[in-house]
N, C-alpha and C. Protein backbone atom coordinates (compact mmCIF):
# COMPACT_ATOMS: atom_id res chain seq x y z
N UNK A 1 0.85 -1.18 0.00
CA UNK A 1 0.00 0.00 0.00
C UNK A 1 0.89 1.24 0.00
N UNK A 2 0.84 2.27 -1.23
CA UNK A 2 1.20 3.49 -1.25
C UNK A 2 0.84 4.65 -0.73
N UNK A 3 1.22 5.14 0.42
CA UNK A 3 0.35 6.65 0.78
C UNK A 3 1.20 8.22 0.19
N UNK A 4 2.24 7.45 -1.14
CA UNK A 4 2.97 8.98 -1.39
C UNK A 4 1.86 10.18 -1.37
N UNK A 5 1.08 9.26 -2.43
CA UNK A 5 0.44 10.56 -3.40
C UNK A 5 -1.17 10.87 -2.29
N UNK A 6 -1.15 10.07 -1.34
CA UNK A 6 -2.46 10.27 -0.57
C UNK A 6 -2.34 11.55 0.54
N UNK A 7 -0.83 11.79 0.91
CA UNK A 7 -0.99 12.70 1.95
C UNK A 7 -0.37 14.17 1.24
N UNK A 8 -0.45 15.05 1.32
CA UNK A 8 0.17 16.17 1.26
C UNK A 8 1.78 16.46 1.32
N UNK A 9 1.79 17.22 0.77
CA UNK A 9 3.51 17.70 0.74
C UNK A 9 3.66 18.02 2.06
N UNK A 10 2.94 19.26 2.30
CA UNK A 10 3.07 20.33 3.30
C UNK A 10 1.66 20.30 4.32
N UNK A 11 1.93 19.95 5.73
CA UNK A 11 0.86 20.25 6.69
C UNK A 11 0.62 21.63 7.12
N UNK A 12 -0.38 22.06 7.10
CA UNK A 12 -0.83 23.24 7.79
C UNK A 12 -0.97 23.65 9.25
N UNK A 13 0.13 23.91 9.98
CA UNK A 13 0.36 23.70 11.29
C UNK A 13 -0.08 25.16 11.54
N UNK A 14 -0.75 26.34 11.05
CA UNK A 14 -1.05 27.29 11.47
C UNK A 14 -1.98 27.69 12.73
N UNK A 15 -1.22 27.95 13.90
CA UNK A 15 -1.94 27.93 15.48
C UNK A 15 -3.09 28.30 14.97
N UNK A 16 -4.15 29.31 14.23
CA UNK A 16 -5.25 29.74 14.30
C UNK A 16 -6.11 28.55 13.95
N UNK A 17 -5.46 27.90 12.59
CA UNK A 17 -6.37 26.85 12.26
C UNK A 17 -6.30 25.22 13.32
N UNK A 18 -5.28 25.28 14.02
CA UNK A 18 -5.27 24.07 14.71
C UNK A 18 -6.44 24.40 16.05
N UNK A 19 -6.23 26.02 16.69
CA UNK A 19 -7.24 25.97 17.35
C UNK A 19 -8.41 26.42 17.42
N UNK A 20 -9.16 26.12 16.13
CA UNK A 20 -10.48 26.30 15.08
C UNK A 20 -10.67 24.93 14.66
N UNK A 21 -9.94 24.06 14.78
CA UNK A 21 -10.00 23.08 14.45
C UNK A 21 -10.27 22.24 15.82
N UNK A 22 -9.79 22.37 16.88
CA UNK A 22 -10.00 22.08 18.05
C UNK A 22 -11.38 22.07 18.24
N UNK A 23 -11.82 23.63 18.15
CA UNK A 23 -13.19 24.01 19.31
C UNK A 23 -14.19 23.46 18.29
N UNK A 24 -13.96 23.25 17.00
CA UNK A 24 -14.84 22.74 15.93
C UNK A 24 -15.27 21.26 16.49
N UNK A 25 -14.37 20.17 16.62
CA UNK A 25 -14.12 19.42 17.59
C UNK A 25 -15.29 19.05 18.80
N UNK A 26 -14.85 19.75 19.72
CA UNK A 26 -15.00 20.32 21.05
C UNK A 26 -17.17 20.72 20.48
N UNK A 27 -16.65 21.54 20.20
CA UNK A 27 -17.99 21.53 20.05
C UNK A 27 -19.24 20.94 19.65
N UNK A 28 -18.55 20.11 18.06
CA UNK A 28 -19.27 18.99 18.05
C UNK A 28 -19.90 18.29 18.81
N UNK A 29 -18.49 17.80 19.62
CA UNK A 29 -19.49 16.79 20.70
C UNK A 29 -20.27 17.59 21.64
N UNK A 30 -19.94 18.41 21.92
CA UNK A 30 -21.09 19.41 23.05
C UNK A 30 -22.52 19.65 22.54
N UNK A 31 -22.67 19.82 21.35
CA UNK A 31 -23.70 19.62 20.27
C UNK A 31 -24.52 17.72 20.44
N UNK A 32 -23.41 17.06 19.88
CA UNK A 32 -24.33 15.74 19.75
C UNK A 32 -24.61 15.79 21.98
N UNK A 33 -24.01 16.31 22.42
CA UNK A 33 -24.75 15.29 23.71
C UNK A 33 -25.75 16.27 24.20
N UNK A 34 -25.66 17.62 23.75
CA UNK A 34 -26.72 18.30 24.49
C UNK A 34 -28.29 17.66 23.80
N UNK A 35 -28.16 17.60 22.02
CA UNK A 35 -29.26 16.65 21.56
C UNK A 35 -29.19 15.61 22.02
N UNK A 36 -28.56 14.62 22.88
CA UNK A 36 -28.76 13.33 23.50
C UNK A 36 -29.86 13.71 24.58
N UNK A 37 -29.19 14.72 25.55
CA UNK A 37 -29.70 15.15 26.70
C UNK A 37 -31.30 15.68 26.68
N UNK A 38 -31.38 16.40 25.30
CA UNK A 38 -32.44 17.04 25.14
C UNK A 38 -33.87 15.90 24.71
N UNK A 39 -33.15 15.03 23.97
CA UNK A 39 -34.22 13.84 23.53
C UNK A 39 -34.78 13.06 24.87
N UNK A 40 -33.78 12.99 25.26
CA UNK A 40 -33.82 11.77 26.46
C UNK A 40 -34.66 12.66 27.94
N UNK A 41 -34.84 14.18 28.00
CA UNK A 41 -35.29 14.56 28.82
C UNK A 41 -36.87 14.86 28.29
N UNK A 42 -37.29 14.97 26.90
CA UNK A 42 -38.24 15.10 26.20
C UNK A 42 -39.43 13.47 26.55
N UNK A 43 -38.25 12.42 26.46
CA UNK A 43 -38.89 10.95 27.00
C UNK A 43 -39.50 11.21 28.50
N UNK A 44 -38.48 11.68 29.47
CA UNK A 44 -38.77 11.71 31.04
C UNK A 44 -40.19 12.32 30.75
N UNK A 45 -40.45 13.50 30.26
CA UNK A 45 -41.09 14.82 30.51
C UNK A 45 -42.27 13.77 29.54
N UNK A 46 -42.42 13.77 29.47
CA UNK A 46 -43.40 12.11 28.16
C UNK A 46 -44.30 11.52 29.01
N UNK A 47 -42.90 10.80 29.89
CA UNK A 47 -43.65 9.64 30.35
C UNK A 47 -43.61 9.81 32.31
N UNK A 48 -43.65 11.74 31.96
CA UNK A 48 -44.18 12.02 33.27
C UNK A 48 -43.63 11.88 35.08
N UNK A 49 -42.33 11.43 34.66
CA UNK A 49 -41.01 10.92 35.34
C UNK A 49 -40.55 12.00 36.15
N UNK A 50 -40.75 13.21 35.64
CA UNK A 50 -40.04 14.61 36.44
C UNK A 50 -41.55 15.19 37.07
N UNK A 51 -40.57 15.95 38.02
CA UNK A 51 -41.17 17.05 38.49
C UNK A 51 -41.63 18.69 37.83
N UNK A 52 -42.37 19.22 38.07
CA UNK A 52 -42.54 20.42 37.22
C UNK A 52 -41.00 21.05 37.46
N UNK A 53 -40.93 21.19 38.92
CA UNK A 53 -39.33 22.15 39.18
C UNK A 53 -38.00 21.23 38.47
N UNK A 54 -38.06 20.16 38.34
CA UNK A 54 -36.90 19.28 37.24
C UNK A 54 -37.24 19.72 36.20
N UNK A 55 -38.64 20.01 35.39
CA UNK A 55 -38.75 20.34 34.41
C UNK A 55 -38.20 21.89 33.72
N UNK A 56 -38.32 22.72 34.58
CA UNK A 56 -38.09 24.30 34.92
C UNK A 56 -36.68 24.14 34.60
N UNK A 57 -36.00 23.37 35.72
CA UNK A 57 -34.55 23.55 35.77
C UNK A 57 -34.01 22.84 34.04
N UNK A 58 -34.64 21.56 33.74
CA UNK A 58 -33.71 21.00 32.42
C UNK A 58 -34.24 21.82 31.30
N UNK A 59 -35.06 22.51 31.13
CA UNK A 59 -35.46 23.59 30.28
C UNK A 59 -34.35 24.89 30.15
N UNK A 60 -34.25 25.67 31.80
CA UNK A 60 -33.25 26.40 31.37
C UNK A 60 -32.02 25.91 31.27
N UNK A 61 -31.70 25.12 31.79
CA UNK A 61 -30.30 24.66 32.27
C UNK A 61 -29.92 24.24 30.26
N UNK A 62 -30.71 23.89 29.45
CA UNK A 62 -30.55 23.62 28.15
C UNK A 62 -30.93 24.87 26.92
N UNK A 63 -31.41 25.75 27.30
CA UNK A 63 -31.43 27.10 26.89
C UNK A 63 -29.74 27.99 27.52
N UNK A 64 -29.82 27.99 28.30
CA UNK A 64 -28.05 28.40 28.45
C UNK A 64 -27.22 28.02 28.20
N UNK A 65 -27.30 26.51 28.24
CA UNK A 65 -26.36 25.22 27.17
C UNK A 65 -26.32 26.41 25.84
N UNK A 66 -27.79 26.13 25.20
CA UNK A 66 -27.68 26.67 23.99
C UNK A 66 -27.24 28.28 23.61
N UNK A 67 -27.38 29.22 24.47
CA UNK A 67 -27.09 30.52 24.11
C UNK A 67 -25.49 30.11 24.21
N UNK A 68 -24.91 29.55 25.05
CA UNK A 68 -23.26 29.60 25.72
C UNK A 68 -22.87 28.98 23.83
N UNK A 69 -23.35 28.19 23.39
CA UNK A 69 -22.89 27.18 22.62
C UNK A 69 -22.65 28.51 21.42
N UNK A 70 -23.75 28.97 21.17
CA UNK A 70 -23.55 30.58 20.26
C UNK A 70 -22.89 31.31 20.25
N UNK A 71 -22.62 31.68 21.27
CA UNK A 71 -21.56 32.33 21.75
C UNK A 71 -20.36 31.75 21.73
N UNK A 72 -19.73 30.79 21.58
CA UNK A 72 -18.65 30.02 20.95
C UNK A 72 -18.57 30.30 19.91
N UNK A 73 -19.79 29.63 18.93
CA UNK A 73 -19.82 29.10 17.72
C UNK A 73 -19.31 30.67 17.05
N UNK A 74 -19.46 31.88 17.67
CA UNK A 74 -19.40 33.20 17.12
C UNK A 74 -17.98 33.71 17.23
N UNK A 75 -17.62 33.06 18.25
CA UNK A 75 -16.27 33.41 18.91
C UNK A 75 -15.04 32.45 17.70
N UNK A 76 -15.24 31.57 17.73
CA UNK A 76 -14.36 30.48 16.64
C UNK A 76 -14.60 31.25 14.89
N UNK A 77 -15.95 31.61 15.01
CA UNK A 77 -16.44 31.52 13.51
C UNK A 77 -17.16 30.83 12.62
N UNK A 78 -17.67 29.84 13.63
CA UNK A 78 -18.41 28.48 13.32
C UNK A 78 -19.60 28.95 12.96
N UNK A 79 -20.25 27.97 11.91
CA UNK A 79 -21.86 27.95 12.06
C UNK A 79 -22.02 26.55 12.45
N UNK A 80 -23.94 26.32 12.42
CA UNK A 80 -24.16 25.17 13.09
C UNK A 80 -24.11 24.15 11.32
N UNK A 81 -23.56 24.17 10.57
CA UNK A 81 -23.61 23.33 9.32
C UNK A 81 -22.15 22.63 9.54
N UNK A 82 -21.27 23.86 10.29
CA UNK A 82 -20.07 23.25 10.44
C UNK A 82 -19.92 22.35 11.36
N UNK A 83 -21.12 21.98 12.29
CA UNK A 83 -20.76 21.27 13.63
C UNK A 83 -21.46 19.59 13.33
N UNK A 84 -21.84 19.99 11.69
CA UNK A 84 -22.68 18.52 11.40
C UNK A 84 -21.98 17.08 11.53
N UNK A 85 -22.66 16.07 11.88
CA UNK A 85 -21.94 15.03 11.60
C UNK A 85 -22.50 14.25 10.78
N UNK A 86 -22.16 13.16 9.92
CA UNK A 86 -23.36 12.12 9.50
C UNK A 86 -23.11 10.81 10.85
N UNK A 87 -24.36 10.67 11.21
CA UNK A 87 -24.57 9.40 12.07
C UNK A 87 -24.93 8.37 11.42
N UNK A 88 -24.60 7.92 10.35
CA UNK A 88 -24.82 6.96 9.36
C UNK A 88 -26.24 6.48 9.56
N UNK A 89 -26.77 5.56 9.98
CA UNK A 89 -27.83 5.53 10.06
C UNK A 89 -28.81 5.87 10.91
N UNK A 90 -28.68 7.00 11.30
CA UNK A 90 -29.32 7.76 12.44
C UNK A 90 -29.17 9.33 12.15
N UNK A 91 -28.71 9.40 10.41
CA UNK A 91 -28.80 10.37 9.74
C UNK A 91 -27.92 11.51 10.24
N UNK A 92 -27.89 12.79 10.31
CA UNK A 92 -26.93 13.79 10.51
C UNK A 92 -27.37 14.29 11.70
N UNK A 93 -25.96 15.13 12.09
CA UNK A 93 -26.82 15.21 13.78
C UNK A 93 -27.49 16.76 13.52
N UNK A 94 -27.39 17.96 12.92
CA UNK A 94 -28.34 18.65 12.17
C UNK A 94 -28.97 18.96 11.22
């Protein structure tokens, strides 16, 4: 197996892009688990499992998730197209 012609001459070690490349990263996953968190508290709240005041709290407590996450995504330069993943069969995570 040949990897001459598969990798690049020259890597792009430029600090801005390695740490844009990081929080891109980083954020991703902060993205897929807050939608984990959010599905899975949508089930509780379903099947009637919480309390109104649990409900209060995972409501905001996931609205500040989400403003904080914006406020990143603004700070890096990100949009949310950039934070996509494909979940193969569980489709893209936006």
């Amino acid at each position: 197996m040949e990897l001459k012609g598969a990798l690049p001459n020259r890597l792009n070690i430029d600090p801005k892009n390695v740490e844009k490349g990081l929080a891109k990263l980083v954020l991703t996953l902060v993205e897929l688990i807050r939608k984990l968190m959010e599905k899975q508290a949508l089930r509780r709240i379903e099947g009637g499992s919480l309390s109104d005041v649990e409900v209060e709290n995972i409501g905001e407590t996931l609205m500040k998730l989400e403003i904080k996450m914006g406020e990143l995504k603004e700070i890096f330069g990100l949009k949310d197209e950039d934070l996509n993943l494909n979940l193969g069969p569980l489709g893209d995570l936006m």
